[in-house]
C-alpha atoms as a PDB file:
ATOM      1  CA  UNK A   1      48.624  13.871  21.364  1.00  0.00           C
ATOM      2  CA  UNK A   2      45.636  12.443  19.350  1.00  0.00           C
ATOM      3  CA  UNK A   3      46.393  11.206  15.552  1.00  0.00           C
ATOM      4  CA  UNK A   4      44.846  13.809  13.375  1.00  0.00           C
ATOM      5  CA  UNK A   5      42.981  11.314   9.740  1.00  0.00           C
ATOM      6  CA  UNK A   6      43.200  13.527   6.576  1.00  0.00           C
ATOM      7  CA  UNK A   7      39.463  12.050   6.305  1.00  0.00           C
ATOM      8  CA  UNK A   8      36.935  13.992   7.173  1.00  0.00           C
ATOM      9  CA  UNK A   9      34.625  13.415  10.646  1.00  0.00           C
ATOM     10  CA  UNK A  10      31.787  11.730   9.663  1.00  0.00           C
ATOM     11  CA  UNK A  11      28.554  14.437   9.576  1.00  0.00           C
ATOM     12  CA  UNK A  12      26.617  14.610  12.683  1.00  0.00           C
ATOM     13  CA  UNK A  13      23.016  15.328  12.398  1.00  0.00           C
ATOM     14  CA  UNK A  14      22.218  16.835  15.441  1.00  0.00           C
ATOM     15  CA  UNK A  15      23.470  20.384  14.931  1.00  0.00           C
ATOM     16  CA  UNK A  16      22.148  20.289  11.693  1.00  0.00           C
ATOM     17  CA  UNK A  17      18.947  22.984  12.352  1.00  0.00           C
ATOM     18  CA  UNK A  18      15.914  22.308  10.083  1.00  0.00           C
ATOM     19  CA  UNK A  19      16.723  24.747   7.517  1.00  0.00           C
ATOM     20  CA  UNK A  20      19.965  23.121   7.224  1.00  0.00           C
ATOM     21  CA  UNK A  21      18.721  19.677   6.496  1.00  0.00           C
ATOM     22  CA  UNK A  22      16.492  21.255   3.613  1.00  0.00           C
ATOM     23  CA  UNK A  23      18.955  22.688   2.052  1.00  0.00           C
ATOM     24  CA  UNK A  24      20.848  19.683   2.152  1.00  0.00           C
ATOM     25  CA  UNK A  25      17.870  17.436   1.022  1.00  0.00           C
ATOM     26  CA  UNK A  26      18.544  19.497  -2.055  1.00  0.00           C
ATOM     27  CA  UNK A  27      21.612  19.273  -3.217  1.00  0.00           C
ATOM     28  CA  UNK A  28      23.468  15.656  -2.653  1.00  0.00           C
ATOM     29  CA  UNK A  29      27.252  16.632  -1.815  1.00  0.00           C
ATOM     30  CA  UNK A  30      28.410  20.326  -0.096  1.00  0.00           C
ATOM     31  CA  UNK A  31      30.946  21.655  -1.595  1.00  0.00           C
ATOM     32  CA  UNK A  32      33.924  20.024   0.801  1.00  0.00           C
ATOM     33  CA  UNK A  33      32.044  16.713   0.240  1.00  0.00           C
ATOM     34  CA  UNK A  34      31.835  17.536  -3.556  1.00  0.00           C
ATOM     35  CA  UNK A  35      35.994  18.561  -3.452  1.00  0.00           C
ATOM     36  CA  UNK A  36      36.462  15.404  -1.536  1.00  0.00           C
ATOM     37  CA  UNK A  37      34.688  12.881  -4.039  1.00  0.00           C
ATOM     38  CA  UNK A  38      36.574  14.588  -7.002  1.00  0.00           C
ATOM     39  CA  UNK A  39      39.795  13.735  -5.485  1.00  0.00           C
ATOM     40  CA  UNK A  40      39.222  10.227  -4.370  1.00  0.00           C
ATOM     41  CA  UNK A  41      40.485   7.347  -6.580  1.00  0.00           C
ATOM     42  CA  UNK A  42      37.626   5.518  -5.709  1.00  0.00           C
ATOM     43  CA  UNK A  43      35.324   8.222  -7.678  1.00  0.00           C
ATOM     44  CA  UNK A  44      36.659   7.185 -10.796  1.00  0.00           C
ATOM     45  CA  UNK A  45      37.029   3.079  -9.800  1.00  0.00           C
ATOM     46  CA  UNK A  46      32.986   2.976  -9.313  1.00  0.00           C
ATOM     47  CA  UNK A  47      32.273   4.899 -12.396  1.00  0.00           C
ATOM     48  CA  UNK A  48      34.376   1.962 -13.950  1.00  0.00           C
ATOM     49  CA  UNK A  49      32.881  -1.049 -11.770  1.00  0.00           C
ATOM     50  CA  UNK A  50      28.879   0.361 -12.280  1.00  0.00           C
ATOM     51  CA  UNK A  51      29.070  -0.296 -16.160  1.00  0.00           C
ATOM     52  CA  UNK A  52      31.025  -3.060 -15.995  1.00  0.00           C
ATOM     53  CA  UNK A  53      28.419  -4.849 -12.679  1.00  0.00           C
ATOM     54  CA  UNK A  54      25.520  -3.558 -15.188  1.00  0.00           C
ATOM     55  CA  UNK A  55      27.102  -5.403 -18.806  1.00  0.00           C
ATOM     56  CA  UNK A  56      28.350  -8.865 -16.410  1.00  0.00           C
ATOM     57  CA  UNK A  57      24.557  -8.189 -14.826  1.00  0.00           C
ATOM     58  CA  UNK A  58      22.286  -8.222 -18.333  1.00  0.00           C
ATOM     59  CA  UNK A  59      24.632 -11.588 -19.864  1.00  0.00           C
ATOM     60  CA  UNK A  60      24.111 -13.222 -16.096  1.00  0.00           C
ATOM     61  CA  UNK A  61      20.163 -12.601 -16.957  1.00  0.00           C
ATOM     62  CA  UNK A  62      19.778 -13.905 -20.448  1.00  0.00           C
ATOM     63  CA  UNK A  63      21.804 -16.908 -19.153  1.00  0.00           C
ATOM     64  CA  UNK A  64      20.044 -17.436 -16.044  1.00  0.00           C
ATOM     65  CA  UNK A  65      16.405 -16.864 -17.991  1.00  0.00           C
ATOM     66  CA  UNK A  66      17.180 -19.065 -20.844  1.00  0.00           C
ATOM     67  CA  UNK A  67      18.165 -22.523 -17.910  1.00  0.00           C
ATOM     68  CA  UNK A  68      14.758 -21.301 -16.251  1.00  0.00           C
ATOM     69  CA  UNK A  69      13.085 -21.357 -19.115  1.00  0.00           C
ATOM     70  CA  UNK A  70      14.633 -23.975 -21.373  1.00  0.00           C
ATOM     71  CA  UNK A  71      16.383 -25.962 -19.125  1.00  0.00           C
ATOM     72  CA  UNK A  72      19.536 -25.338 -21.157  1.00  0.00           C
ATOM     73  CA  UNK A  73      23.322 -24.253 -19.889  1.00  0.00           C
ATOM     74  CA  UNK A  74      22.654 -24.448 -16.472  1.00  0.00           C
ATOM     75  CA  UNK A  75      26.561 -24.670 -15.670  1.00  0.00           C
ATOM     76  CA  UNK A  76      27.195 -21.428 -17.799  1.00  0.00           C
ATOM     77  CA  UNK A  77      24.612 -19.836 -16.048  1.00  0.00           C
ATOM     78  CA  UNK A  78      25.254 -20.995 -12.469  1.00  0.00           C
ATOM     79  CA  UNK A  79      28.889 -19.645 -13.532  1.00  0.00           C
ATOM     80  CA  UNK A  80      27.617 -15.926 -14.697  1.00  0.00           C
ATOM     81  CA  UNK A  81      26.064 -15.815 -11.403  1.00  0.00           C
ATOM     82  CA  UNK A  82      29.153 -16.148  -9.266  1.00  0.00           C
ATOM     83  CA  UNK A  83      31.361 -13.836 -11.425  1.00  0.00           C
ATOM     84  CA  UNK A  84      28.173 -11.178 -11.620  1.00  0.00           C
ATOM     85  CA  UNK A  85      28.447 -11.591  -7.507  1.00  0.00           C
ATOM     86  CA  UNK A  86      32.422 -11.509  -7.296  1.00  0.00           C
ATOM     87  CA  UNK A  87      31.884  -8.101  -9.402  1.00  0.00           C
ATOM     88  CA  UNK A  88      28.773  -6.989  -6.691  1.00  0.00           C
ATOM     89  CA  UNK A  89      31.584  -7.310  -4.151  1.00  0.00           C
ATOM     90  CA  UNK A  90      34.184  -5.903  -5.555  1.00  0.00           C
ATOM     91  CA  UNK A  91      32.011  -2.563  -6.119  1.00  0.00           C
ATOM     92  CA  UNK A  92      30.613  -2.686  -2.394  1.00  0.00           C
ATOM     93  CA  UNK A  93      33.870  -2.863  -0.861  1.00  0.00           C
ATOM     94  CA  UNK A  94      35.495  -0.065  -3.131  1.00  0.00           C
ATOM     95  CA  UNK A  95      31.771   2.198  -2.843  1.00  0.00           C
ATOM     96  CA  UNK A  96      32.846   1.632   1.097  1.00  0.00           C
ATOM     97  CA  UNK A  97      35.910   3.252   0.714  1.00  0.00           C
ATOM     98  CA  UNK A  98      34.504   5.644  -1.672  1.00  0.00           C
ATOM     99  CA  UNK A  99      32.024   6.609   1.106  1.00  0.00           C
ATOM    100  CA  UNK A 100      34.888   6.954   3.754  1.00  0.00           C
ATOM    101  CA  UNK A 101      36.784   9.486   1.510  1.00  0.00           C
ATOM    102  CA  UNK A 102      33.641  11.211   0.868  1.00  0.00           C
ATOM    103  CA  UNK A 103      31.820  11.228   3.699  1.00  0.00           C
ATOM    104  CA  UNK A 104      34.161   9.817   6.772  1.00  0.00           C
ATOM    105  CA  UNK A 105      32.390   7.095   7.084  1.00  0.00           C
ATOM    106  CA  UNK A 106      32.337   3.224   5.447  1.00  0.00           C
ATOM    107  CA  UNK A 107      28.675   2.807   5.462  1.00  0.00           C
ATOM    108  CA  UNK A 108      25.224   4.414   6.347  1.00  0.00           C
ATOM    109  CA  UNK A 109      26.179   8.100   5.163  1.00  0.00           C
ATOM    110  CA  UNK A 110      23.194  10.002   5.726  1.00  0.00           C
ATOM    111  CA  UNK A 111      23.029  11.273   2.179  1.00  0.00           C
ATOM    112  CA  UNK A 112      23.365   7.408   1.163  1.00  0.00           C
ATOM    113  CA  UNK A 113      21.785   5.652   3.682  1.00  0.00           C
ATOM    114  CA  UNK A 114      18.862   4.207   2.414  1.00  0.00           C
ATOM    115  CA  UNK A 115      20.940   3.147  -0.773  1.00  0.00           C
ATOM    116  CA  UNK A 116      23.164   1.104   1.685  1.00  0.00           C
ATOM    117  CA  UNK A 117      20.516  -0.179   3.520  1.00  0.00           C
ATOM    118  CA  UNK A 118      19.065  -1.866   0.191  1.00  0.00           C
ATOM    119  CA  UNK A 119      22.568  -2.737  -0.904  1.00  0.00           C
ATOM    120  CA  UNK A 120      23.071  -5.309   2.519  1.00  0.00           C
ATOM    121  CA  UNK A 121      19.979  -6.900   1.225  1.00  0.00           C
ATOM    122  CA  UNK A 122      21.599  -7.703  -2.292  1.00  0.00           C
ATOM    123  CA  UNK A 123      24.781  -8.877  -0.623  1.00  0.00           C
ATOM    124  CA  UNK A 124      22.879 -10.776   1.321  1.00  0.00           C
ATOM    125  CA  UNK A 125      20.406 -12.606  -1.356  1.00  0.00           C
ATOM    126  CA  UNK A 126      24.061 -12.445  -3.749  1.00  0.00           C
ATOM    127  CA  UNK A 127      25.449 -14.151  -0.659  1.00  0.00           C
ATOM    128  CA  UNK A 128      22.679 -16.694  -0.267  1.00  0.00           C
ATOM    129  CA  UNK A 129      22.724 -17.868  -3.797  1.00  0.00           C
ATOM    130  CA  UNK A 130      26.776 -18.686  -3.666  1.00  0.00           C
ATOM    131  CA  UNK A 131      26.179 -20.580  -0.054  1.00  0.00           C
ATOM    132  CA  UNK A 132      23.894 -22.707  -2.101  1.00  0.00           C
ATOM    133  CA  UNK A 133      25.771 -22.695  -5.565  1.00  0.00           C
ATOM    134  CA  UNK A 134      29.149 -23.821  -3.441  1.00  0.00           C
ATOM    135  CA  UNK A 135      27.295 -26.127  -0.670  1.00  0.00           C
ATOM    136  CA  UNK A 136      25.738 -27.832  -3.155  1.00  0.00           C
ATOM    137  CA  UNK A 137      22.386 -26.855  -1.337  1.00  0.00           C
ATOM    138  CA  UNK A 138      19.185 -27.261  -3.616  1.00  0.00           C
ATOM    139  CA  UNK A 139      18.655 -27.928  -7.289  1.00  0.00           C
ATOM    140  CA  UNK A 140      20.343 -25.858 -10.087  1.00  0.00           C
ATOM    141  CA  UNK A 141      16.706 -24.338 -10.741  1.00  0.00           C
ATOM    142  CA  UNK A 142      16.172 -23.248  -7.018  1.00  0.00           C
ATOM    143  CA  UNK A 143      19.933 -21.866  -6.744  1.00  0.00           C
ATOM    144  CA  UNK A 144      18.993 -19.706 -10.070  1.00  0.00           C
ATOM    145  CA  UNK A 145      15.731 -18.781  -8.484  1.00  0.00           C
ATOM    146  CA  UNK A 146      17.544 -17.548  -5.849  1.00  0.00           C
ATOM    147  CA  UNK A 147      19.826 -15.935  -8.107  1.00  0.00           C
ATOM    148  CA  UNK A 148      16.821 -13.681 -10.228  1.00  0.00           C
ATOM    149  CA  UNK A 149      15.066 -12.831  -6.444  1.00  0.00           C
ATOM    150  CA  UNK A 150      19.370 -11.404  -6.010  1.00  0.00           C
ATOM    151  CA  UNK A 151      18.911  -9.577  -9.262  1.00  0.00           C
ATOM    152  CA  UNK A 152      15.560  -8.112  -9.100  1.00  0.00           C
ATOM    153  CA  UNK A 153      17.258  -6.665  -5.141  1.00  0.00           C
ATOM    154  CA  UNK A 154      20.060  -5.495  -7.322  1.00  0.00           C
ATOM    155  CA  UNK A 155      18.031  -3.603  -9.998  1.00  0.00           C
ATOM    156  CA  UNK A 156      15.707  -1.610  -6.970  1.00  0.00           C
ATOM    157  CA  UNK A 157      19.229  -0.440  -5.905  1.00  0.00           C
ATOM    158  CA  UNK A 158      20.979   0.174  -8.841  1.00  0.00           C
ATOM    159  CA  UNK A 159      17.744   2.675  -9.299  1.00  0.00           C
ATOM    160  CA  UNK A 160      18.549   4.435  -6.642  1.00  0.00           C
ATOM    161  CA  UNK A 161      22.014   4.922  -7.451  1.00  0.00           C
ATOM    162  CA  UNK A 162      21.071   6.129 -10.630  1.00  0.00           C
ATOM    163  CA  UNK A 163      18.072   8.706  -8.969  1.00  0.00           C
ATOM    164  CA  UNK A 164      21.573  10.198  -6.941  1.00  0.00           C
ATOM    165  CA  UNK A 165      24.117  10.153  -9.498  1.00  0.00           C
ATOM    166  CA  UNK A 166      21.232  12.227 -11.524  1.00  0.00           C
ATOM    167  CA  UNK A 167      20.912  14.529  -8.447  1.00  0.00           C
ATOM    168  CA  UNK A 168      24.415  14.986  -8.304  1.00  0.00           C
ATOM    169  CA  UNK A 169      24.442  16.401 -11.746  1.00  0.00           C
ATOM    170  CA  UNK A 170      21.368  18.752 -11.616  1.00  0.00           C
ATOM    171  CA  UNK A 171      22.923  19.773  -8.334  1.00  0.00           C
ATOM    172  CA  UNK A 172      26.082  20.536 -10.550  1.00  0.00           C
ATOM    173  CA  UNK A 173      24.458  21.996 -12.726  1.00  0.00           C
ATOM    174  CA  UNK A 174      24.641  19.432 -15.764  1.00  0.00           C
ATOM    175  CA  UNK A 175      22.226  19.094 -17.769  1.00  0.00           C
ATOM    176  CA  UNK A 176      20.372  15.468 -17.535  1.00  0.00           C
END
């Protein structure tokens, strides 16, 4: 007898007919996919996490632009950079479990795809900088360089997160 998930299957987009897919081009979440991210734990962990990436994000900046530009505090800086990537991780992994609950699958939902698509990139330019930071690869000014090319990735997706979580509120019904 096959093991029966409380998660839901993820959504298959083949029997979705054209009329279908329009309507759900306009609103974000159905309504068991709506029910679903209410309940998760993970809802309100990300609504934490996003605030907190976007506060350890702006002092990692200032920090980052004041070495480039003044050569000053590059340690401090360097040091913002890991802990504003250690927070980057910590919201991927929990958005990937958020996703699961929400949409049965860890990545590559299709109402989220093309947000996880640009998130790999960040991990991976996030990623790049600490291989160099740790390994001791490059200066302190190319490692930081590396570091704003990371932030500007993060930025481009943290705009798209905010384009859906505005969707999901007109969709709602709240007011913007």
């Amino acid at each position: 007898m096959p093991v029966r998930s409380h998660l839901p299957e993820p959504v298959s987009t083949a029997s979705i007919s054209p009329a279908m897919s329009n309507a759900r081009a306009s609103a974000l979440y159905t309504v068991a996919e709506r029910r679903r991210r209410d309940a998760s734990k993970w809802t309100f962990v990300q609504g934490v996490l996003a605030p907190l990436q976007f506060v350890v994000f702006i002092a990692s900046v200032v920090l980052v632009f004041r070495y480039v530009s003044h050569g000053v505090g590059g340690d401090i800086a360097s040091i913002s950079v890991v802990l504003k990537t250690l927070v980057l991780y910590a919201i991927m992994i929990t958005g990937s479990l958020w996703e699961r609950d929400v949409y049965g699958c860890y990545l590559f939902a299709p109402a989220f795809y093309w947000e996880d698509v640009v998130s790999m990139g960040v991990i991976a330019l996030h990623t790049l900088y600490l291989v160099m930071y740790l390994g001791g690869f490059g200066d302190t000014m190319l490692q930081l360089q590396v570091a704003l090319l990371a932030y500007a990735s993060y930025l481009v997706n943290a705009g798209q997160f905010l384009y859906k979580f505005r969707l999901a509120r007109k969709s709602a019904g709240v007011a913007t």
